[in-house]
N, C-alpha and C. Protein backbone atom coordinates (compact mmCIF):
# COMPACT_ATOMS: atom_id res chain seq x y z
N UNK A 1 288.49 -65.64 103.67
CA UNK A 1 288.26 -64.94 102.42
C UNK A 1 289.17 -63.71 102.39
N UNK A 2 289.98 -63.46 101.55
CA UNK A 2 290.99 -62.49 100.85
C UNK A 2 289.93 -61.44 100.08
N UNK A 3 290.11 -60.76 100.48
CA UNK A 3 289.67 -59.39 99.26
C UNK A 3 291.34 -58.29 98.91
N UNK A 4 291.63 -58.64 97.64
CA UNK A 4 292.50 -57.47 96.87
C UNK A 4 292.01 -56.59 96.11
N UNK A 5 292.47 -55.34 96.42
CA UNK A 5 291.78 -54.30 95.20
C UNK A 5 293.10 -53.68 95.14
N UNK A 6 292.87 -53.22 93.13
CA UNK A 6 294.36 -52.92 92.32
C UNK A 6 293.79 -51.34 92.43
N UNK A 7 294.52 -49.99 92.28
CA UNK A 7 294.26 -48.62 91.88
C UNK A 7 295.45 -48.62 91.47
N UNK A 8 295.53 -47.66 90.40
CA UNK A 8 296.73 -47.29 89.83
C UNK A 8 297.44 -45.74 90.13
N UNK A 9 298.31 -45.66 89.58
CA UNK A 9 299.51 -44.74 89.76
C UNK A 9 298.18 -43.29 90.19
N UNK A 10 296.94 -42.80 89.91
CA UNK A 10 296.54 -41.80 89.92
C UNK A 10 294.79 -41.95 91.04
N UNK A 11 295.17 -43.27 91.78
CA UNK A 11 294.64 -44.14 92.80
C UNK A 11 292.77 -44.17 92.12
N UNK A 12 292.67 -44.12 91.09
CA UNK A 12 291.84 -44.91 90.08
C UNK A 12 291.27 -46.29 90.57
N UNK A 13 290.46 -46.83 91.00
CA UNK A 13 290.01 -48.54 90.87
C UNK A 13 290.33 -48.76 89.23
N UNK A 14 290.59 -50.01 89.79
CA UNK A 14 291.43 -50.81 88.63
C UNK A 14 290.45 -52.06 88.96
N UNK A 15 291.05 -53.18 89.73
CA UNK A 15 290.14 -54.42 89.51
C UNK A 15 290.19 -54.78 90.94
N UNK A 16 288.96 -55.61 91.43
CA UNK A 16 288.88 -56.21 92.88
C UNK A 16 288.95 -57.74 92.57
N UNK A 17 289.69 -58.36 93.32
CA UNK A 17 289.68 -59.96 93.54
C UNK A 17 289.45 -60.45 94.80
N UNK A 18 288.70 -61.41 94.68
CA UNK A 18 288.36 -62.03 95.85
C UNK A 18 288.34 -63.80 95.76
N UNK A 19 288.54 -64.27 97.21
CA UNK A 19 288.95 -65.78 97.22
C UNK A 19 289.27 -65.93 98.17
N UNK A 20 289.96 -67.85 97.95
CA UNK A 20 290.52 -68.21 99.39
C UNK A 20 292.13 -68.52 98.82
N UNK A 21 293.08 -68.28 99.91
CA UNK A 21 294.23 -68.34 99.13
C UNK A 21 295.48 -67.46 98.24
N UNK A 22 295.08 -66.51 98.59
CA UNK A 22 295.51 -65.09 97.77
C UNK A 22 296.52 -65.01 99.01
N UNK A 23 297.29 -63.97 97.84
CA UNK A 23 298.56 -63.10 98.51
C UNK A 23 299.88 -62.11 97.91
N UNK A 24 300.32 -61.49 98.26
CA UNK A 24 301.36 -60.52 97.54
C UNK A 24 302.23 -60.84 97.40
N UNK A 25 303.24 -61.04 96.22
CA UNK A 25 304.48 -61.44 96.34
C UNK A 25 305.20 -60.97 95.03
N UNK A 26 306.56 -60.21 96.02
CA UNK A 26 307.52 -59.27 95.05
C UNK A 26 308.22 -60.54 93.81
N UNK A 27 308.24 -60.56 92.76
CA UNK A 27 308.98 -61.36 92.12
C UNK A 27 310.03 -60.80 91.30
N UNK A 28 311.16 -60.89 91.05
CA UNK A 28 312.60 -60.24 91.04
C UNK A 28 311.76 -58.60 90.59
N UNK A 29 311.34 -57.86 91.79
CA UNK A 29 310.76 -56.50 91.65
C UNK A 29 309.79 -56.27 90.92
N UNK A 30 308.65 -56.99 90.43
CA UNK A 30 307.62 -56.84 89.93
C UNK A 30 306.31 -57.30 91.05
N UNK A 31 304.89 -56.62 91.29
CA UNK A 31 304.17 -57.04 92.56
C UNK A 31 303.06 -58.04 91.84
N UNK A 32 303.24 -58.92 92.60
CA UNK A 32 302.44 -60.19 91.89
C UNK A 32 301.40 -60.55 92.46
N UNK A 33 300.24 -60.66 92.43
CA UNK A 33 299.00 -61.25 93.35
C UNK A 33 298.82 -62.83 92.69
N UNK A 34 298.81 -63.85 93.98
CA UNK A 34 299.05 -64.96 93.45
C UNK A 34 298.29 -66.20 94.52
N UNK A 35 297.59 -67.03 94.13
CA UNK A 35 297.18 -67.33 94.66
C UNK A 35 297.66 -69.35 95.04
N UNK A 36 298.08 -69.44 96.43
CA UNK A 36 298.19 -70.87 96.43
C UNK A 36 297.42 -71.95 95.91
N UNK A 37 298.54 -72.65 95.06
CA UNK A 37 297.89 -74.42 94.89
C UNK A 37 297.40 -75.39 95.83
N UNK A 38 298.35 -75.18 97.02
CA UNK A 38 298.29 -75.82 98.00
C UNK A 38 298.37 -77.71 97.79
N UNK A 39 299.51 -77.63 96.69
CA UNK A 39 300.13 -78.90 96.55
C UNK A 39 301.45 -79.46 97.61
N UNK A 40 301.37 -79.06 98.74
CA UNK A 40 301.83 -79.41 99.83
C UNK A 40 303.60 -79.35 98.90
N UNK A 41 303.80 -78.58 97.90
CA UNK A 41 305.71 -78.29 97.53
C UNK A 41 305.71 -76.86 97.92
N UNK A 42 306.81 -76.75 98.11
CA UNK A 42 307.53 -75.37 98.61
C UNK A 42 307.01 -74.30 97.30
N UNK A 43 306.94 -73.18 97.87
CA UNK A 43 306.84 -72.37 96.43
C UNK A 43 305.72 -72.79 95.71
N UNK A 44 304.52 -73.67 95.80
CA UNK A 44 303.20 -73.86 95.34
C UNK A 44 302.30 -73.00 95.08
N UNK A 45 302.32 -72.00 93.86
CA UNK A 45 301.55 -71.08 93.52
C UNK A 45 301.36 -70.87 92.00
N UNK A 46 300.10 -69.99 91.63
CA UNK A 46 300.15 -69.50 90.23
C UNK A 46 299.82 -67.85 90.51
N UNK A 47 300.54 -67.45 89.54
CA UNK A 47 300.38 -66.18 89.08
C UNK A 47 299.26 -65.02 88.82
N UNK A 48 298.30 -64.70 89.18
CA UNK A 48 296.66 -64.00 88.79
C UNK A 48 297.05 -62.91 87.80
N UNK A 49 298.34 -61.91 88.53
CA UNK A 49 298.04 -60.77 88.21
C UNK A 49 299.24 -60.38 88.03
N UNK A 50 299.99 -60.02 87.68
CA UNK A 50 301.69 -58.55 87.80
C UNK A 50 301.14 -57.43 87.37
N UNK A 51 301.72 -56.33 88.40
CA UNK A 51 301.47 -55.15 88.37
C UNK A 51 302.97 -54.18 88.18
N UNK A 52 302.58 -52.96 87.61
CA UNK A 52 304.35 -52.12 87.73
C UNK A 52 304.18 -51.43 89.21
N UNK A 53 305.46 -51.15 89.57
CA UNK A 53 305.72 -50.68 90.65
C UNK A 53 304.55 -49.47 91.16
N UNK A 54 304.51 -48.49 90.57
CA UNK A 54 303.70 -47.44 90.75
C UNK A 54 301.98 -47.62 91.21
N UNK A 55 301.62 -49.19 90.85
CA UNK A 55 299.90 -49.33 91.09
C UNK A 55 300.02 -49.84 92.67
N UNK A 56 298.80 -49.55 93.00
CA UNK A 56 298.59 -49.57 94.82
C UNK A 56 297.91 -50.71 95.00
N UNK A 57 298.10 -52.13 95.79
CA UNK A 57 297.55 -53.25 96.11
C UNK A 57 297.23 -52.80 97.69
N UNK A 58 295.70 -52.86 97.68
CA UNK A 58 295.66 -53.14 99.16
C UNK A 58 294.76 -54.68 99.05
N UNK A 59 295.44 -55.36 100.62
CA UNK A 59 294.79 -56.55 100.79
C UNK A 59 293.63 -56.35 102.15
N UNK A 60 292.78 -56.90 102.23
CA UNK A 60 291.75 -57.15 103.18
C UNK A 60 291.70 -58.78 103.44
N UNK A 61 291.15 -58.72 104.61
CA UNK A 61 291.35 -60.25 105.32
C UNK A 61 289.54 -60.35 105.87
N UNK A 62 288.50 -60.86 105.48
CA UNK A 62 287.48 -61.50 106.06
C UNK A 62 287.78 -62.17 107.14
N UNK A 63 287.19 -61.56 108.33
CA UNK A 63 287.08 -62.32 109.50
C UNK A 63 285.57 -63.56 109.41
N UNK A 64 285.82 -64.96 109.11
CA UNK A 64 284.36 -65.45 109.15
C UNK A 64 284.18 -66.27 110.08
């Protein structure tokens, strides 16, 4: 289990997501939270969230 939480530029809570499958990924410089299809192709993902540079993603990892 993934836990992400968004705060913004003035470290504000913004939104928490949680799941299996999540992860961060820069896309030509925009921060994307995105979570695998896991259709066994390269690059197998959809999009949840884009954020601007300035908002703070921290990720957490459930040990279960």
């Amino acid at each position: 289990m993934v836990k992400i939480t968004i705060y913004n530029e003035d470290r504000r809570f913004i939104d928490r997501i949680t799941g299996d499958n999540l992860f961060i990924k820069i896309i030509d410089g925009i921060q994307c939270i995105c979570k695998d299809t896991g259709n066994s192709v390269i690059d197998s993902y959809s999009i949840i969230y884009t954020l601007p540079k300035n908002f703070f993603i921290i990720k957490e990892t459930e040990n279960e």
